[in-house]
C-alpha atoms as a PDB file:
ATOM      1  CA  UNK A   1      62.572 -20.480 -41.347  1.00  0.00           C
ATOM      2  CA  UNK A   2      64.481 -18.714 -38.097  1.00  0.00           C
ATOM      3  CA  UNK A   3      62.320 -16.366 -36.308  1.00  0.00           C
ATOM      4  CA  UNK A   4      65.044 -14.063 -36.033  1.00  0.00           C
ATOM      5  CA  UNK A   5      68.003 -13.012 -39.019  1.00  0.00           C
ATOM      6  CA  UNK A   6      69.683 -10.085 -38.177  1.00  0.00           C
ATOM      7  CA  UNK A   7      71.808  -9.714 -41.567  1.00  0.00           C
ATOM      8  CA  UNK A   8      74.978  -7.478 -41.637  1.00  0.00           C
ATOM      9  CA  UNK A   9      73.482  -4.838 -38.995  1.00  0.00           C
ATOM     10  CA  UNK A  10      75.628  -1.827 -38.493  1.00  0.00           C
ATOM     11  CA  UNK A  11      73.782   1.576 -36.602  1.00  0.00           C
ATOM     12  CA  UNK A  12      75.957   4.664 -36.802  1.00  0.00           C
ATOM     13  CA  UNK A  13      74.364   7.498 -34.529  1.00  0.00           C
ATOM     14  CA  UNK A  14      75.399  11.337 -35.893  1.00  0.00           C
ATOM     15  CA  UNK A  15      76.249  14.043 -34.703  1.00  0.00           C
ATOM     16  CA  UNK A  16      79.497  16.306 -34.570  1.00  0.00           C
ATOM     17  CA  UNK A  17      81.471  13.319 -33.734  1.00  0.00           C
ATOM     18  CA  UNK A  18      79.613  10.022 -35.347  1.00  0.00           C
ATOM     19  CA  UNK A  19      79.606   7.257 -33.062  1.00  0.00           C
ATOM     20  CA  UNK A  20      79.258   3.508 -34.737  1.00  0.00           C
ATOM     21  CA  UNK A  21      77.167   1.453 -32.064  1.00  0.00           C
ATOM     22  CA  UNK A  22      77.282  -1.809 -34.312  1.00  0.00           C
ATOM     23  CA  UNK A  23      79.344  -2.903 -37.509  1.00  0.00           C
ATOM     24  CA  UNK A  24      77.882  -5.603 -39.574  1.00  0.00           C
ATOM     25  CA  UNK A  25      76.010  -7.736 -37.107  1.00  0.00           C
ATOM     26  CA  UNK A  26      74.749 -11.179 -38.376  1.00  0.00           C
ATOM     27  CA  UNK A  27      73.445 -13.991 -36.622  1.00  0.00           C
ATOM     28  CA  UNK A  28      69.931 -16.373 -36.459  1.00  0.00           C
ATOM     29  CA  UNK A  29      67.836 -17.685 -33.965  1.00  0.00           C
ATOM     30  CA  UNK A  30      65.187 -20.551 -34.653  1.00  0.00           C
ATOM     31  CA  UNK A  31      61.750 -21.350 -33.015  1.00  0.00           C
ATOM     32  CA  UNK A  32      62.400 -21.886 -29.298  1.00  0.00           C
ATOM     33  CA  UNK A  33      65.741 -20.851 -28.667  1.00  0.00           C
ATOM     34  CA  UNK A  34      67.271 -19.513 -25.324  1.00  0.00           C
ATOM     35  CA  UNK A  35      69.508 -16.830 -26.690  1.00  0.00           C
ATOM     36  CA  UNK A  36      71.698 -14.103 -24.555  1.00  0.00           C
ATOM     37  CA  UNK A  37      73.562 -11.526 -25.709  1.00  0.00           C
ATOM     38  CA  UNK A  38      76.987 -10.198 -23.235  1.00  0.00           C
ATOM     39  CA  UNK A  39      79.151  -7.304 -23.685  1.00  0.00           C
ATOM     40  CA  UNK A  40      80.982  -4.547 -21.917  1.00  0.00           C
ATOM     41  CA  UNK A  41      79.273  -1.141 -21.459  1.00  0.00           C
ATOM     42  CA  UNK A  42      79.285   0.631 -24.595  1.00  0.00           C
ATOM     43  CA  UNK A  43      79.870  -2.477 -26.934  1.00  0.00           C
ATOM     44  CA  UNK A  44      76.106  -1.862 -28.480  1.00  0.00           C
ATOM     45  CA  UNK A  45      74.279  -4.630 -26.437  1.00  0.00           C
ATOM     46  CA  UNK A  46      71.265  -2.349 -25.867  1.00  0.00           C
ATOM     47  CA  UNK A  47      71.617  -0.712 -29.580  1.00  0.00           C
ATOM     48  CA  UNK A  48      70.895  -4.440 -30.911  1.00  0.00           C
ATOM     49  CA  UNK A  49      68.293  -4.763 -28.872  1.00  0.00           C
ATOM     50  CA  UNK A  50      66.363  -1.827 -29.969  1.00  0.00           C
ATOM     51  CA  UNK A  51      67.075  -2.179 -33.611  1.00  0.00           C
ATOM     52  CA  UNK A  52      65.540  -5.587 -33.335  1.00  0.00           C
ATOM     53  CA  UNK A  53      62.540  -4.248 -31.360  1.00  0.00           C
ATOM     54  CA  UNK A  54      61.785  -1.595 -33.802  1.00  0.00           C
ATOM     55  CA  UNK A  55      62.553   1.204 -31.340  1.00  0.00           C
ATOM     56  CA  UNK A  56      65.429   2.126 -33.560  1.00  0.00           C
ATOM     57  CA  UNK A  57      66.085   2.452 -37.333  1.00  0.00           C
ATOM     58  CA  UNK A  58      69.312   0.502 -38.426  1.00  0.00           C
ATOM     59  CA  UNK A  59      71.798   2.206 -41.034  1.00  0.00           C
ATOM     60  CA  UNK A  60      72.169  -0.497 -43.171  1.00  0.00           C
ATOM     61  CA  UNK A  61      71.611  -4.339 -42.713  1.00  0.00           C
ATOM     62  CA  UNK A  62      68.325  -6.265 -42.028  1.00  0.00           C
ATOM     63  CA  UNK A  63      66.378  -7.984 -39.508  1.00  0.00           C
ATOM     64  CA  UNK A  64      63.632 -10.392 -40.249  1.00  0.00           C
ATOM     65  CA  UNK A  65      61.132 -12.062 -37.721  1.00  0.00           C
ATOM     66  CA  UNK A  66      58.826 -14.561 -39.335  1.00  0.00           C
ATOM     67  CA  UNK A  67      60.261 -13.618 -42.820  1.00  0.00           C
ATOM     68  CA  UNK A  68      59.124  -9.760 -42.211  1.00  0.00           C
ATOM     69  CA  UNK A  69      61.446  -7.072 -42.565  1.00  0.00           C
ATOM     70  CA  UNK A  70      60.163  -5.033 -39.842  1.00  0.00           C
ATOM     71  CA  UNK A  71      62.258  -2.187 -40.662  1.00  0.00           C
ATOM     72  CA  UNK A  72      60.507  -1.906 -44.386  1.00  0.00           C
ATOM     73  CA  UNK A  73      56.807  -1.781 -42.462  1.00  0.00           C
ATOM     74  CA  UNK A  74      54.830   1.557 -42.078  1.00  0.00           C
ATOM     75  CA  UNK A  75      54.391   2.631 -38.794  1.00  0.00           C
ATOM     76  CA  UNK A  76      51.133   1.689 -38.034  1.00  0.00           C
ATOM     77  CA  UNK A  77      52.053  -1.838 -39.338  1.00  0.00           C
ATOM     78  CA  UNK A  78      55.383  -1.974 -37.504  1.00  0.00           C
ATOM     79  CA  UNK A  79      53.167  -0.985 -34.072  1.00  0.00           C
ATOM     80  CA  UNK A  80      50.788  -3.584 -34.754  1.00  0.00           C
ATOM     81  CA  UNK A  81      53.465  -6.345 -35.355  1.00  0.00           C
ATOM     82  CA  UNK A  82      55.405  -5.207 -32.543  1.00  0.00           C
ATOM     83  CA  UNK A  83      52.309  -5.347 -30.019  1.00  0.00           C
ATOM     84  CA  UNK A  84      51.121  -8.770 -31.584  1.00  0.00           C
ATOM     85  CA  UNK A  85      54.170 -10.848 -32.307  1.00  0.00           C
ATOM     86  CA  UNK A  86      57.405  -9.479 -29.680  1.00  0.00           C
ATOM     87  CA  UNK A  87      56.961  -9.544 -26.182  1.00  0.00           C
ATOM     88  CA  UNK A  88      59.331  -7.127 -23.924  1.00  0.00           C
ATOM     89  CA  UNK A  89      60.422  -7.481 -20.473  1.00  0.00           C
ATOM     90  CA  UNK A  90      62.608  -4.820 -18.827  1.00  0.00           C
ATOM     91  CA  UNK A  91      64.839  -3.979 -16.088  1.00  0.00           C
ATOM     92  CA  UNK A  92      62.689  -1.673 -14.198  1.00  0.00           C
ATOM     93  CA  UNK A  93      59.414  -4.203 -14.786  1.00  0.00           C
ATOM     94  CA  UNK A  94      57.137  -1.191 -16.604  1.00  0.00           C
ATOM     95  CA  UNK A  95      54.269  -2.355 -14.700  1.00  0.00           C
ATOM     96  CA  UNK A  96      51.515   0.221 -14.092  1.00  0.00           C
ATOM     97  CA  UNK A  97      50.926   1.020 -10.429  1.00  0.00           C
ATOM     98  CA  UNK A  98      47.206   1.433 -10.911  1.00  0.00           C
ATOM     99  CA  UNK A  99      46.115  -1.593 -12.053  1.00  0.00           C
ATOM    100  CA  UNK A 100      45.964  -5.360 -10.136  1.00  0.00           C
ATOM    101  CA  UNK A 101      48.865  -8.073 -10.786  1.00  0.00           C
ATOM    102  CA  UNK A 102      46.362  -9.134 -13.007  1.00  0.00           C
ATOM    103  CA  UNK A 103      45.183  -6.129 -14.907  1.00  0.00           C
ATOM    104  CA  UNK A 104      49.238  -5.943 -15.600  1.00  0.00           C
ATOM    105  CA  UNK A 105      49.544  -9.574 -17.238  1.00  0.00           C
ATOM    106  CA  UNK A 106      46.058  -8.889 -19.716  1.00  0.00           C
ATOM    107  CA  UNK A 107      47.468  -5.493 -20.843  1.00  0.00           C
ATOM    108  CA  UNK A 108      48.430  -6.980 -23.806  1.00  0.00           C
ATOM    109  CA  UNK A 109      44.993  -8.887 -24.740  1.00  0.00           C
ATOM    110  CA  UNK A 110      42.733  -5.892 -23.367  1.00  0.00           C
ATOM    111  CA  UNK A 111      44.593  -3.976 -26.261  1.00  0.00           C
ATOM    112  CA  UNK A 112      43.556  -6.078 -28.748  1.00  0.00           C
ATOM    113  CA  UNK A 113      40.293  -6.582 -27.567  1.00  0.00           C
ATOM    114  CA  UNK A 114      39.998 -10.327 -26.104  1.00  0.00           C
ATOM    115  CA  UNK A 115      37.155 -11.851 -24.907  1.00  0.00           C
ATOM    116  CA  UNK A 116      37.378 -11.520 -20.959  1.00  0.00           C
ATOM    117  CA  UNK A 117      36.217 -15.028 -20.918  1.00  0.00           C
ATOM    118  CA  UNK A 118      39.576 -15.808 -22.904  1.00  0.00           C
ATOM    119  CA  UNK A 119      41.866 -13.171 -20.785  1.00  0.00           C
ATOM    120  CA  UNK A 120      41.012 -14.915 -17.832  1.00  0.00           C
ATOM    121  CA  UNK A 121      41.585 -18.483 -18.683  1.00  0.00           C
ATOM    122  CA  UNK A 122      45.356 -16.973 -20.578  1.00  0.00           C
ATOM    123  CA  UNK A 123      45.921 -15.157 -17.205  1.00  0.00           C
ATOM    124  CA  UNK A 124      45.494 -18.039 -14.678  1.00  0.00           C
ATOM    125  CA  UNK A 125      46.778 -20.726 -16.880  1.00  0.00           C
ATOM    126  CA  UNK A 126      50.362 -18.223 -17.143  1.00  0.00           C
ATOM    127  CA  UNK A 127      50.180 -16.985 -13.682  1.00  0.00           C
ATOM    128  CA  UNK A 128      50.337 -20.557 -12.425  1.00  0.00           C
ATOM    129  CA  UNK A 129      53.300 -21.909 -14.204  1.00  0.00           C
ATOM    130  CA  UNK A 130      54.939 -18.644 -13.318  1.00  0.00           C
ATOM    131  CA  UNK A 131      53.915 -19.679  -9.158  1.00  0.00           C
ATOM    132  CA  UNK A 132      52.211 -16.007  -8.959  1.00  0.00           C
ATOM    133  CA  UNK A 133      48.542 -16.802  -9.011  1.00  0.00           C
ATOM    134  CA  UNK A 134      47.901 -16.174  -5.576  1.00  0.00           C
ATOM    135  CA  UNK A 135      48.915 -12.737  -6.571  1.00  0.00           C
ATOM    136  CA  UNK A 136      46.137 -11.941  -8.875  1.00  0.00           C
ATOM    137  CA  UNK A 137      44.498  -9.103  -6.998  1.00  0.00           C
ATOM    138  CA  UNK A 138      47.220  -7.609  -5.297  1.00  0.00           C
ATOM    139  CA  UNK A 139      48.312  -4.367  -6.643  1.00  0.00           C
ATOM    140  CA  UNK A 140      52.339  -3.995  -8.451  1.00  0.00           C
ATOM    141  CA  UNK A 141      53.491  -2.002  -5.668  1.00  0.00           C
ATOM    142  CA  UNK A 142      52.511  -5.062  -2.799  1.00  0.00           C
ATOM    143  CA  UNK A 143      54.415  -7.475  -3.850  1.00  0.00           C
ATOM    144  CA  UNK A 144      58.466  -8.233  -4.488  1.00  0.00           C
ATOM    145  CA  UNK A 145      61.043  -7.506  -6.967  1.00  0.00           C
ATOM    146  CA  UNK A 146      60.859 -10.886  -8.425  1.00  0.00           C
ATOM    147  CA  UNK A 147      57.110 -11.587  -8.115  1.00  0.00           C
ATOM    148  CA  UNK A 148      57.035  -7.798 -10.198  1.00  0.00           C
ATOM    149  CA  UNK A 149      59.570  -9.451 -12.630  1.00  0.00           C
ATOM    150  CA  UNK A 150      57.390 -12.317 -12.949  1.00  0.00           C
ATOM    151  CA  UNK A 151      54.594 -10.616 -13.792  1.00  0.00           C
ATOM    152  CA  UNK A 152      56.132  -8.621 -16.646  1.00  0.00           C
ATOM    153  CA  UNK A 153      57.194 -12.135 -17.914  1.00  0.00           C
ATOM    154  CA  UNK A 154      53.190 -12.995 -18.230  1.00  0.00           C
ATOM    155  CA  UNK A 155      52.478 -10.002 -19.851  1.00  0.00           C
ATOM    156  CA  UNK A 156      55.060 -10.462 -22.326  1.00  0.00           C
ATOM    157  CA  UNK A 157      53.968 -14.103 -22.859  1.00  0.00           C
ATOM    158  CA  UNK A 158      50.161 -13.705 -22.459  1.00  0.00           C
ATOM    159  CA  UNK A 159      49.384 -13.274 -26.162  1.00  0.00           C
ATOM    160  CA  UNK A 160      51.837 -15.930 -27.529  1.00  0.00           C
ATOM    161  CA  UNK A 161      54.733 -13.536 -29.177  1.00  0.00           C
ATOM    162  CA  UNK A 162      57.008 -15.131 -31.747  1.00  0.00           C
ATOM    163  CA  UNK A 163      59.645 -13.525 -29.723  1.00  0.00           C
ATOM    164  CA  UNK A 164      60.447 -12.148 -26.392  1.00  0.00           C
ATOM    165  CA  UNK A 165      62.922  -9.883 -25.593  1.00  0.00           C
ATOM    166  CA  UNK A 166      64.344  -9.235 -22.227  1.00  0.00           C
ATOM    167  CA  UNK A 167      66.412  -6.196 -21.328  1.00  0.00           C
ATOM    168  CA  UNK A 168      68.850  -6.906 -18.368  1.00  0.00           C
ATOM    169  CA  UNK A 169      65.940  -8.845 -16.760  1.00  0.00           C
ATOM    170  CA  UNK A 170      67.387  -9.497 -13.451  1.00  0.00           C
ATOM    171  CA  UNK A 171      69.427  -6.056 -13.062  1.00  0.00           C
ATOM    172  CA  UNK A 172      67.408  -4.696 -10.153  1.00  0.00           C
ATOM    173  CA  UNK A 173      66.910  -8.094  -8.474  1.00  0.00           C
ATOM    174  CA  UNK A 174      68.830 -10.051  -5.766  1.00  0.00           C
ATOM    175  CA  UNK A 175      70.695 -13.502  -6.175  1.00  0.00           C
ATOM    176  CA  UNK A 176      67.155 -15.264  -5.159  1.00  0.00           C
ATOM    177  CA  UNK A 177      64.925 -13.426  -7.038  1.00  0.00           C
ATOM    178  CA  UNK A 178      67.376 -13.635  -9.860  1.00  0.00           C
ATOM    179  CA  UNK A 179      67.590 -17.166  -9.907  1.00  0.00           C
ATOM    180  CA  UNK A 180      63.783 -17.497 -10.008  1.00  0.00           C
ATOM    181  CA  UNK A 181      63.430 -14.932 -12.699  1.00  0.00           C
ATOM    182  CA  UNK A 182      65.857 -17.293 -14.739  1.00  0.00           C
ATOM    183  CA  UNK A 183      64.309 -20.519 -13.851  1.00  0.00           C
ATOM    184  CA  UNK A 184      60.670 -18.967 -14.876  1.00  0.00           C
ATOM    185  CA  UNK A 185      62.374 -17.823 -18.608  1.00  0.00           C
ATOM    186  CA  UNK A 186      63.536 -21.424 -18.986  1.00  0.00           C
ATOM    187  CA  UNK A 187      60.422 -23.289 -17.521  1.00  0.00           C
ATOM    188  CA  UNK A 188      58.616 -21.455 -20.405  1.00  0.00           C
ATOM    189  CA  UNK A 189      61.280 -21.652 -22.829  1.00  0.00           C
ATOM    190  CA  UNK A 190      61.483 -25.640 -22.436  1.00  0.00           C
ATOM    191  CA  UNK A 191      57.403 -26.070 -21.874  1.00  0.00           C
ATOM    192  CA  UNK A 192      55.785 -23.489 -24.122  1.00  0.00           C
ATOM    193  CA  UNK A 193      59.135 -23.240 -26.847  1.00  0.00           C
ATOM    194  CA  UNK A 194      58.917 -19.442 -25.872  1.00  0.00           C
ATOM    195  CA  UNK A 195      62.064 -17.873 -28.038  1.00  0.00           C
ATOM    196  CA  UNK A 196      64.021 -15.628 -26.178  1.00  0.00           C
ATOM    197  CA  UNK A 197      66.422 -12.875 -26.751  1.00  0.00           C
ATOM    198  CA  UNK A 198      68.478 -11.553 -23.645  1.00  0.00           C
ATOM    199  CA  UNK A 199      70.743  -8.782 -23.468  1.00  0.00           C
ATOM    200  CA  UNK A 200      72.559  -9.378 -19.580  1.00  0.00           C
ATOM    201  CA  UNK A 201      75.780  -8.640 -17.945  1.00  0.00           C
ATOM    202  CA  UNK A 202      74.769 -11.589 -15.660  1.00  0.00           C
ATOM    203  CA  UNK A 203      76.566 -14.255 -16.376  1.00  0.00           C
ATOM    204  CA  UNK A 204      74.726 -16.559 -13.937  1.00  0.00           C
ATOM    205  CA  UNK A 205      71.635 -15.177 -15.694  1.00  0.00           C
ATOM    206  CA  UNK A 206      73.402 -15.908 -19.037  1.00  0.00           C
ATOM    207  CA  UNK A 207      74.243 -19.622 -18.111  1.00  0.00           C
ATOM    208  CA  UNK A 208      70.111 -20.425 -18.595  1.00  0.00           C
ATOM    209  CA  UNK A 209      70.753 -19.586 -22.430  1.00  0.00           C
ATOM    210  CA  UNK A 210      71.126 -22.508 -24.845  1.00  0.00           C
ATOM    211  CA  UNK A 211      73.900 -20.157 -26.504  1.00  0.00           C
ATOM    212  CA  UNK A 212      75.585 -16.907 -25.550  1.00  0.00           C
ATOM    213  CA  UNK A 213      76.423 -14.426 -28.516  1.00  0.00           C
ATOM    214  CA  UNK A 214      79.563 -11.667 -26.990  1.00  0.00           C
ATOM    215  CA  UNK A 215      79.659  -8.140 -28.802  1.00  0.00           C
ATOM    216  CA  UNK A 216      82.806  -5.916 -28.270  1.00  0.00           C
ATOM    217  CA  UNK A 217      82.715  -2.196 -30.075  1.00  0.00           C
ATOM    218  CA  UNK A 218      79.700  -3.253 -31.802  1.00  0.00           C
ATOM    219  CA  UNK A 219      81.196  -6.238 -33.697  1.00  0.00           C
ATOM    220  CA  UNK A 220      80.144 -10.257 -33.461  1.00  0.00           C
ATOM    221  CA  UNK A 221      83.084 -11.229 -31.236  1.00  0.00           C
ATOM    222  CA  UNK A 222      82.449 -15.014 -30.389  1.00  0.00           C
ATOM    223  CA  UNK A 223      79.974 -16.988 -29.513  1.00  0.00           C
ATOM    224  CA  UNK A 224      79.675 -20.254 -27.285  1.00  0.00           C
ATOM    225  CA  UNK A 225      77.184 -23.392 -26.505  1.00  0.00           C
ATOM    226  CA  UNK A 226      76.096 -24.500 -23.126  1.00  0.00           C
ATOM    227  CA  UNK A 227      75.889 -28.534 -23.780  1.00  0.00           C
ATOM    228  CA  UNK A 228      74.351 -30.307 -20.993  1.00  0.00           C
ATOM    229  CA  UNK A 229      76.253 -28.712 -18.369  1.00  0.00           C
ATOM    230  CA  UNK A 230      75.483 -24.860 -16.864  1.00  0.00           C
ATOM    231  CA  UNK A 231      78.003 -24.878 -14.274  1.00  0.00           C
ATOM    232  CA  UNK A 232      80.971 -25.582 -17.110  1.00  0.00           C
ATOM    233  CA  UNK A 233      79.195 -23.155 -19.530  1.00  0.00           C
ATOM    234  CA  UNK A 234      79.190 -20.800 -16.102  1.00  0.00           C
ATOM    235  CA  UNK A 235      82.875 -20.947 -16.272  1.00  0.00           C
ATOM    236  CA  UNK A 236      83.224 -20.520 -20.227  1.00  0.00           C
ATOM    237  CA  UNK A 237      81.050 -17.455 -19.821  1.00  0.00           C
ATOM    238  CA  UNK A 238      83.549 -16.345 -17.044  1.00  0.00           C
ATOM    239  CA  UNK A 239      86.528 -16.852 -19.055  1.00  0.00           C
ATOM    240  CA  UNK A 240      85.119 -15.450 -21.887  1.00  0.00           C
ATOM    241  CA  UNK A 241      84.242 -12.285 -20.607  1.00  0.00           C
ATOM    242  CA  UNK A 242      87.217 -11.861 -18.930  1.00  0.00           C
ATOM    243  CA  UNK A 243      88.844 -12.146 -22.683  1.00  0.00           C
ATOM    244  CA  UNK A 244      86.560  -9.354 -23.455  1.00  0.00           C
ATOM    245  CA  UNK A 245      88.059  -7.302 -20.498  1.00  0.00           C
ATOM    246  CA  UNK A 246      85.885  -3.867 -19.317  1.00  0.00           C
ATOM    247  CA  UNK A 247      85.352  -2.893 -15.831  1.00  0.00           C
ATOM    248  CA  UNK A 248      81.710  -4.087 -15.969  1.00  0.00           C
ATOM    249  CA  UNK A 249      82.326  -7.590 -14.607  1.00  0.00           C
ATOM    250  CA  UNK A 250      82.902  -8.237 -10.687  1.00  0.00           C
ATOM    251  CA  UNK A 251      83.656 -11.956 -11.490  1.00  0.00           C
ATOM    252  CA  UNK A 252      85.408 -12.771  -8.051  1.00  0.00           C
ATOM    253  CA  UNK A 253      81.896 -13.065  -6.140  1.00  0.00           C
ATOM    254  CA  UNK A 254      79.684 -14.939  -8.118  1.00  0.00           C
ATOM    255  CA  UNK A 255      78.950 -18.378  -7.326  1.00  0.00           C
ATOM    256  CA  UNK A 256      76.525 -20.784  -9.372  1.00  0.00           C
END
């Protein structure tokens, strides 16, 4: 069974003028997949991002995750699925100022009411392969960009979601931080088959996906592999987006 379907998904938002975000969306993901999603501004990137994460009610279509059609859940059972089996990461990190590096990562677990014993052991055992334990005490605001990144990563892994998804993950990071970002997601992606979703306009960022699905005025537009080699599937990315055209893009600086 995939852990995601997203069947026929089309979101029209009303108003004076109605605006269709996405027409008729379908795709799959299975267990442990590396999946990112490209598209100019406007093409409903973040609109399929949101129906997916129950944050917004499609028009018509479905998505299923484990089977469930999250979309036919009450609220309270939607909230409870969506805290137990999707983790999010973000652009702007979402980390709360008040509490330790640490506090951050076991937000997830203290909700739910883990053993500390058990929050602990989760904690250190994530914060290591992520290269942040050292950071454990420190407070959000004392430490980088990427190390904040990182951290939101752990939280969104800590209590073993079917599925993560990320939100423009490395938008407010430099190259560096970036690239260590994207070699975290597929560290855990290839050692703990962590499924991942990722909306980006990165496309060095993208080329760490097993597959890249492109979206233009809300519509499936192509999609393409990556094989065994990320610098070729760089290129494909390039050349593909440049087929997709938008302003978005500044393709002449990036280098692998």
């Amino acid at each position: 069974m995939p852990v995601l379907e997203v069947n026929a998904l089309s979101k029209i938002y009303e108003g004076k003028i109605s605006t269709i975000a996405l027409q008729g969306v379908s795709f799959r993901m299975e267990r442990g997949e590396f999946v990112g999603v490209m598209g100019p501004s406007g093409s409903g990137k973040t609109t399929l991002l949101n129906v997916i994460a129950t944050i917004d009610e499609p028009t018509s279509g479905r998505v299923a995750i484990d089977g469930r059609e999250l979309h036919r859940m009450s609220e309270e059972e939607a909230a409870l699925f969506r805290r137990r089996e999707l983790g999010f990461i973000f652009q702007h990190f979402n980390l709360l100022d008040t509490l330790t590096i640490e506090e951050n990562i076991v937000l997830p677990l203290t909700l739910d009411g883990t053993p500390v014993r058990e929050m602990e052991n989760r904690s250190t055992a994530i914060a290591g392969k992520l290269g942040i334990r050292e950071l454990m005490k420190k407070y959000a605001f004392e430490v980088s960009g990427g190390e904040m990144q990182k951290t939101a990563i752990a939280r969104a892994m800590i209590h073993r979601p079917s599925l993560i998804l990320a939100d423009e993950p490395t938008g407010n990071l430099d190259s560096k931080s970036s690239r260590e970002v994207m070699e975290a997601f597929s560290f855990l992606n290839q050692e703990e088959q962590a499924t991942i979703f990722m909306v980006t306009h990165d496309a060095v960022a993208a080329s760490y996906c097993h597959r890249v699905i492109f979206i233009k005025d809300g519509r499936f537009y192509n999609e393409i592999y990556r094989g065994s080699n990320r610098q070729a599937f760089f290129q494909k990315i390039i050349d593909m987006l440049s087929l997709l055209g938008g302003d978005t893009y500044d393709l002449s600086t990036i280098r692998l």
